[in-house]
N, C-alpha and C. Protein backbone atom coordinates (compact mmCIF):
# COMPACT_ATOMS: atom_id res chain seq x y z
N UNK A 1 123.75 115.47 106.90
CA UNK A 1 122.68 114.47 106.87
C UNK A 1 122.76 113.62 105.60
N UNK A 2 123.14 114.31 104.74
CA UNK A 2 123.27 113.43 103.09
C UNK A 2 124.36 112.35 103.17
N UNK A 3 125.34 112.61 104.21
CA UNK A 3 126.59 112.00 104.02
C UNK A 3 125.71 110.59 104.63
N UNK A 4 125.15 110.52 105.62
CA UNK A 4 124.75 109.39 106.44
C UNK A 4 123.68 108.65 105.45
N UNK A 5 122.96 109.21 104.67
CA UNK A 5 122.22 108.78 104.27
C UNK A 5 122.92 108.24 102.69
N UNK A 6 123.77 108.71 102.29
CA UNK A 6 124.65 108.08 101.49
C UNK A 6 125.21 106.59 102.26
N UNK A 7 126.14 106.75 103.24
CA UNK A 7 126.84 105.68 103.91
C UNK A 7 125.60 104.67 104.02
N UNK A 8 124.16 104.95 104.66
CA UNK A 8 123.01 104.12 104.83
C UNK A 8 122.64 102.98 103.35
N UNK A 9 123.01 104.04 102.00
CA UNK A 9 122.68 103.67 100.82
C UNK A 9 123.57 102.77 100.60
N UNK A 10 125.18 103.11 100.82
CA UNK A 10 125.44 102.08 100.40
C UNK A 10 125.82 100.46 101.20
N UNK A 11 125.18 100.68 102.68
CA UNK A 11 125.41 99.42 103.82
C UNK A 11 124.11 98.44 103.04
N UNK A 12 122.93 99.25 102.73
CA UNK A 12 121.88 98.55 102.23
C UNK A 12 122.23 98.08 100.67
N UNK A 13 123.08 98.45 99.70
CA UNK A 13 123.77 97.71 98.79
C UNK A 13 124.14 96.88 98.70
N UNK A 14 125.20 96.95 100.09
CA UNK A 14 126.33 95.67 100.22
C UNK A 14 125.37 94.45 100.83
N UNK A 15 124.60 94.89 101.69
CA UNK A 15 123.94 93.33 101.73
C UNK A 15 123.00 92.82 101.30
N UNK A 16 122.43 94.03 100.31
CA UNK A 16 121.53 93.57 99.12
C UNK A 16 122.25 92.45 98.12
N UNK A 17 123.47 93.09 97.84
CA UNK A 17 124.39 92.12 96.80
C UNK A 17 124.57 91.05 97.77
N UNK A 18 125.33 91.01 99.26
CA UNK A 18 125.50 89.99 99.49
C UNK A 18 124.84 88.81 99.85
N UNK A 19 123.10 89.24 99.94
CA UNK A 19 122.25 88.26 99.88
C UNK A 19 121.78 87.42 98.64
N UNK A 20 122.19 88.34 97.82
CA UNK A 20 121.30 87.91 96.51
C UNK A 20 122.70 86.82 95.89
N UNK A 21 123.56 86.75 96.14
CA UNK A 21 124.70 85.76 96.23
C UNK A 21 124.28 84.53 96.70
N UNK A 22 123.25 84.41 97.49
CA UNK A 22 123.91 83.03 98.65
C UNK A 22 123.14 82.46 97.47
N UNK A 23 122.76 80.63 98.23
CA UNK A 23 122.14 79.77 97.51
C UNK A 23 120.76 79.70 97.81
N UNK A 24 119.75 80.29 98.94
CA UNK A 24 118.88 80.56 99.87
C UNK A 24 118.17 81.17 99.02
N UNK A 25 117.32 80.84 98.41
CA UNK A 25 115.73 81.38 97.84
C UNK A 25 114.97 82.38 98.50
N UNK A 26 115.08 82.10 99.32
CA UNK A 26 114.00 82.99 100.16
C UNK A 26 115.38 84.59 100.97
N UNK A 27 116.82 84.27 101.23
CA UNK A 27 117.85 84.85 101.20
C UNK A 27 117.64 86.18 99.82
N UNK A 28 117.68 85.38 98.56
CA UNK A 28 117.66 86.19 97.55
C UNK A 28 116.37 87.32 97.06
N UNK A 29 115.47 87.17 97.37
CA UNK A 29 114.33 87.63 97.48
C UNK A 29 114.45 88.78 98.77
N UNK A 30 114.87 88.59 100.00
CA UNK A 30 115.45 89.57 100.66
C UNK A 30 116.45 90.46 99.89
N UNK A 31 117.23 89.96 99.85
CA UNK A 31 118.06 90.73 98.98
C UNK A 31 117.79 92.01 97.96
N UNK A 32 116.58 91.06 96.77
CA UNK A 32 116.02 92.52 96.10
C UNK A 32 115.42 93.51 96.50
N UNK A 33 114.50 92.73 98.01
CA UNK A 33 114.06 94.05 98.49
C UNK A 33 114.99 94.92 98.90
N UNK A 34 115.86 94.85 99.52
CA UNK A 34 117.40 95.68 100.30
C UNK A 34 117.74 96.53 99.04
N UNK A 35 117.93 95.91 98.00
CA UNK A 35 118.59 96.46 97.08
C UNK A 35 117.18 97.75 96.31
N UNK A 36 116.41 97.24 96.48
CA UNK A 36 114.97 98.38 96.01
C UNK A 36 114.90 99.39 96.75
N UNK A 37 115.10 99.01 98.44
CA UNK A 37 114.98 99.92 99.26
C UNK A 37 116.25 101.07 99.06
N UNK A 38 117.26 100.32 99.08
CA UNK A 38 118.84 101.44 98.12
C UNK A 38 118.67 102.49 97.33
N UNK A 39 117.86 101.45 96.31
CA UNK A 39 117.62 102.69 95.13
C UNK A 39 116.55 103.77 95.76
N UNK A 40 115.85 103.44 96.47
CA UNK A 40 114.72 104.62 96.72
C UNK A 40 114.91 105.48 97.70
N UNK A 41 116.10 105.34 98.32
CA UNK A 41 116.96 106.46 99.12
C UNK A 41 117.55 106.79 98.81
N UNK A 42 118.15 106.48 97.15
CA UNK A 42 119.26 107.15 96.64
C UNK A 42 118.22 108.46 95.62
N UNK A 43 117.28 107.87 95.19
CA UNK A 43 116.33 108.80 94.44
C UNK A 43 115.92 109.93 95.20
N UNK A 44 115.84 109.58 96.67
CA UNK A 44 115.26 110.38 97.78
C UNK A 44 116.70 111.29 97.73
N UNK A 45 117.79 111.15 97.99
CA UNK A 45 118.70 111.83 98.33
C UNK A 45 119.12 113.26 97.01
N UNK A 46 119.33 112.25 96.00
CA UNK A 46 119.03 112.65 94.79
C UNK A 46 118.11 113.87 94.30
N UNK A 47 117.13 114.05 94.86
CA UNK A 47 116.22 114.73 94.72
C UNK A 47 116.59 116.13 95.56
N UNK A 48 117.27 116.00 97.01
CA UNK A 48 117.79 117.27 97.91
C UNK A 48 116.89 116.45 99.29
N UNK A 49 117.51 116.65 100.39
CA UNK A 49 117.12 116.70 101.87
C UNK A 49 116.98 118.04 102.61
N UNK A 50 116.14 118.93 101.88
CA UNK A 50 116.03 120.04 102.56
C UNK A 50 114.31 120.60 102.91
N UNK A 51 114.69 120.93 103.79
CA UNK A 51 112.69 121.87 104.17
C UNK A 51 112.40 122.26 103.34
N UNK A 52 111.25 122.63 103.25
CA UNK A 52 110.48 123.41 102.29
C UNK A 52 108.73 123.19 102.06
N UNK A 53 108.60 124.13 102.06
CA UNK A 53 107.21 124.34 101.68
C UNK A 53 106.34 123.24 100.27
N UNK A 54 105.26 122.82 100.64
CA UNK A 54 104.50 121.87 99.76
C UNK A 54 105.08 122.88 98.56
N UNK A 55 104.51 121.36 97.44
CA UNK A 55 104.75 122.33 96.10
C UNK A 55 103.16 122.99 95.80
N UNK A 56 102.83 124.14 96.51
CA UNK A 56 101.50 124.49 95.51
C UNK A 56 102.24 125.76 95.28
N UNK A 57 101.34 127.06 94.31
CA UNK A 57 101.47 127.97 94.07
C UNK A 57 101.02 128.94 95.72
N UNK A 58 101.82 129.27 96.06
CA UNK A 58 100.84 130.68 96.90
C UNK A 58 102.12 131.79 96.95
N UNK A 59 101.47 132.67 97.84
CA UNK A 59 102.83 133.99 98.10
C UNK A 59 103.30 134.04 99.06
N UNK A 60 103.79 132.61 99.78
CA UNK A 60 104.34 132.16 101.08
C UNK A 60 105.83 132.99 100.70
N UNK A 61 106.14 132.09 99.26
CA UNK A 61 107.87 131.95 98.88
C UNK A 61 108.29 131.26 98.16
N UNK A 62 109.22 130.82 97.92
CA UNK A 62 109.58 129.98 96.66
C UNK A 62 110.49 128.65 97.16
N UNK A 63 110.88 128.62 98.37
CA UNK A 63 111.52 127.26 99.25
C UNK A 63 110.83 126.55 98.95
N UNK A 64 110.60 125.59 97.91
CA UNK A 64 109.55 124.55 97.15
C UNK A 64 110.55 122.81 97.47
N UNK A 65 109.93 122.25 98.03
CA UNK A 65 110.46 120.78 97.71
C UNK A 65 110.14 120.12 96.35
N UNK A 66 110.69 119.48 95.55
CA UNK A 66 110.42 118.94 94.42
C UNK A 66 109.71 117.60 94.64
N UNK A 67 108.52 118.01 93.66
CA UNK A 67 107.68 116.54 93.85
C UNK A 67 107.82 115.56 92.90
N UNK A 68 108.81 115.68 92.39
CA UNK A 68 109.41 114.20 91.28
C UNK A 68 109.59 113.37 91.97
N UNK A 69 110.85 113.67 92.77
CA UNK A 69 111.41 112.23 93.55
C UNK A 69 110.31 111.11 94.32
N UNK A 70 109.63 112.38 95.04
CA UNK A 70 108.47 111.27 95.97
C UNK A 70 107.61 110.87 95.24
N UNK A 71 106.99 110.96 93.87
CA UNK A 71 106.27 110.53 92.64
C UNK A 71 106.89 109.22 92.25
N UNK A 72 108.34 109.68 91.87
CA UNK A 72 108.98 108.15 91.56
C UNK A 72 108.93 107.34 92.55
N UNK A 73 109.44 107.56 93.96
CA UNK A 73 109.52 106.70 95.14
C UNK A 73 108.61 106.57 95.22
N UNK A 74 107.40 107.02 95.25
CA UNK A 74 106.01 105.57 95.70
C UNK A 74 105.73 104.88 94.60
N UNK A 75 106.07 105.15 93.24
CA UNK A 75 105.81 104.03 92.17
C UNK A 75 106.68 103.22 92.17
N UNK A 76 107.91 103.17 92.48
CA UNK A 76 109.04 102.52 92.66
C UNK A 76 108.67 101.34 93.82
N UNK A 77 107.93 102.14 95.33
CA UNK A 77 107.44 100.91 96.32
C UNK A 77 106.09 100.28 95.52
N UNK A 78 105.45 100.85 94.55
CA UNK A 78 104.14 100.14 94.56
C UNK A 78 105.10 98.90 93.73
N UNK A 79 105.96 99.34 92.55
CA UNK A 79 105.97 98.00 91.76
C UNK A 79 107.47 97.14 92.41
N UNK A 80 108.05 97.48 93.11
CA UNK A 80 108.66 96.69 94.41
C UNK A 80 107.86 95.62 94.91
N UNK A 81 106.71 95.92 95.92
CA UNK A 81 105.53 95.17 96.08
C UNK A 81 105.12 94.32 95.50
N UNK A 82 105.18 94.62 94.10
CA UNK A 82 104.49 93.70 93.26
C UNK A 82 105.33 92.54 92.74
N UNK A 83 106.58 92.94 92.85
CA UNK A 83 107.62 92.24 92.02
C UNK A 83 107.79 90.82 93.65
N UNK A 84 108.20 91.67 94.75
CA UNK A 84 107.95 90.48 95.95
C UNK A 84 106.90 89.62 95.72
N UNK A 85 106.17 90.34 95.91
CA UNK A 85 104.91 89.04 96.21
C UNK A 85 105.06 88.13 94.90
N UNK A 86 105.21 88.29 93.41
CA UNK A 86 105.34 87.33 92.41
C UNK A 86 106.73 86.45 93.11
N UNK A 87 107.63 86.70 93.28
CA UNK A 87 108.32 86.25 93.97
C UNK A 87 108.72 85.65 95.14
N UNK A 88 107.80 85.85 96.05
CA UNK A 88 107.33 84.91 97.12
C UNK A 88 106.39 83.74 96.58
N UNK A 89 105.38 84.03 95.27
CA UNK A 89 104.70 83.03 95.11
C UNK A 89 105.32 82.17 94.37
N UNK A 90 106.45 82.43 93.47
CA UNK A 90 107.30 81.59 92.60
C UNK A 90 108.43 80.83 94.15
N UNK A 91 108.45 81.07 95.09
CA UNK A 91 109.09 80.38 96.08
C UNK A 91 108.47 79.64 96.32
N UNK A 92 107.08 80.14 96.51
CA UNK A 92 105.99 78.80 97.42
C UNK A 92 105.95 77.54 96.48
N UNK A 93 105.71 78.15 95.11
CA UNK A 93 105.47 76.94 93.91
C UNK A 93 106.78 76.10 93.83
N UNK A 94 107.60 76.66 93.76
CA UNK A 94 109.07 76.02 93.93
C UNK A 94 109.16 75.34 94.68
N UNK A 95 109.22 75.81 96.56
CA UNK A 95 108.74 74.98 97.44
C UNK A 95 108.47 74.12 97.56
N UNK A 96 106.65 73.80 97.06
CA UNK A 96 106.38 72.93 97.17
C UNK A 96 106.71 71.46 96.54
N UNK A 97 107.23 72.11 95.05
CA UNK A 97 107.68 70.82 94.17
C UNK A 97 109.00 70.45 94.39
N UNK A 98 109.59 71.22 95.30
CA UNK A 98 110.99 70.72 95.06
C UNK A 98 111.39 70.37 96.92
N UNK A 99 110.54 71.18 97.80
CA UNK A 99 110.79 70.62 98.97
C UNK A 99 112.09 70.68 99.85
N UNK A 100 112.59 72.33 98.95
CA UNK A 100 113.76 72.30 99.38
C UNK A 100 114.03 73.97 98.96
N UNK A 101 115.26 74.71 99.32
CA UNK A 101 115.06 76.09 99.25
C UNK A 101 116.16 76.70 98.66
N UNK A 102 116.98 75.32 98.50
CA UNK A 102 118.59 75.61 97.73
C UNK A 102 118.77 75.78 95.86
N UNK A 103 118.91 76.81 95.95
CA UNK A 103 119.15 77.22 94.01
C UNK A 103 119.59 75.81 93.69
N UNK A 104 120.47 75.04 93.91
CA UNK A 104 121.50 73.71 93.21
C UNK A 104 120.42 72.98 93.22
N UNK A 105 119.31 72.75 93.85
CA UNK A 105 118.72 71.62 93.97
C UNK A 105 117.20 71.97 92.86
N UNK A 106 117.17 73.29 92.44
CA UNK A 106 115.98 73.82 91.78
C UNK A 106 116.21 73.81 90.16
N UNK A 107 117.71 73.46 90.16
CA UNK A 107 118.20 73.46 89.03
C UNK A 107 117.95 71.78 88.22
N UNK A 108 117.75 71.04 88.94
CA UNK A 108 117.38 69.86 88.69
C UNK A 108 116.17 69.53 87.58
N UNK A 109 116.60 70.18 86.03
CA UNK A 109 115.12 69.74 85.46
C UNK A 109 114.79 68.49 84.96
N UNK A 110 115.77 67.30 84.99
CA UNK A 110 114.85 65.82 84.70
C UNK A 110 113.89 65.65 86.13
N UNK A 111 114.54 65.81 86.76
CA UNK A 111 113.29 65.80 88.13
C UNK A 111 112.02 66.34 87.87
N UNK A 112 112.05 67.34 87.81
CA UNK A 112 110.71 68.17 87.17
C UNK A 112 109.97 67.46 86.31
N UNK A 113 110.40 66.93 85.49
CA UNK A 113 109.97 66.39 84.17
C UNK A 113 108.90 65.38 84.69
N UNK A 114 110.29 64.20 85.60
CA UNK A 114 109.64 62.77 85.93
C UNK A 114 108.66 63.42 86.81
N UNK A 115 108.36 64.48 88.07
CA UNK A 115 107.58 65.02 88.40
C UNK A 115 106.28 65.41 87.65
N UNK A 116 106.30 66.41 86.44
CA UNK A 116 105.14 66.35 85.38
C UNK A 116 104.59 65.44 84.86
N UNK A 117 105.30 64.31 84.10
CA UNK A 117 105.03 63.09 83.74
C UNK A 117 104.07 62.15 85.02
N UNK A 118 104.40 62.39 86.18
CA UNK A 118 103.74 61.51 87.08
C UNK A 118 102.54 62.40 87.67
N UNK A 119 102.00 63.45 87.12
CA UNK A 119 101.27 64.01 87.50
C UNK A 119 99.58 64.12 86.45
């Protein structure tokens, strides 16, 4: 099961990187998520894929799953979350002033300027 979930980790790599390549704004922003989602199955894997009993104390047994990994992995999705959405809103703002979704064309800062200036 680890092996697949390795091979899974690294298909979601390769097109994490290969999105975050293109020229597509809204492409690249996919991308980090792919690439967030990577890391948090690699932390998951990292941690062991095996049964086991919650972590409390009782006299069940000692087959304990470790509760690090899933500690890190939901702080990892909360500030994932957070990092998208700033990033969807830096698209929209972009968006709107530039009216276009291509990195080459965002790079344009006398535009901006004569844009501020006329505002």
């Amino acid at each position: 099961m680890e092996f697949f979930m390795i091979i899974l980790c690294g298909i979601l790599v390769g097109f994490g990187v290969y999105m975050m390549l293109s020229k597509s704004t809204m492409r690249i922003i996919i991308g980090v998520g792919l690439f967030g989602h990577a890391a948090n199955l690699i932390i998951l894997i990292a941690g062991g894929l095996n049964d086991g009993d919650i972590p409390i104390i009782s006299e069940l047994g000692n087959n304990y799953i470790d509760p690090v990994p899933a500690a890190l992995i939901l702080t990892a999705i909360v500030i994932g979350f957070a990092v998208t959405c700033l990033l969807i809103s830096i698209y929209i703002a972009n968006y709107k002033l530039k009216n276009s979704d291509d990195i080459n064309v965002l790079e344009d800062v006398e535009n901006i300027k004569e844009v501020s200036d006329n505002a």
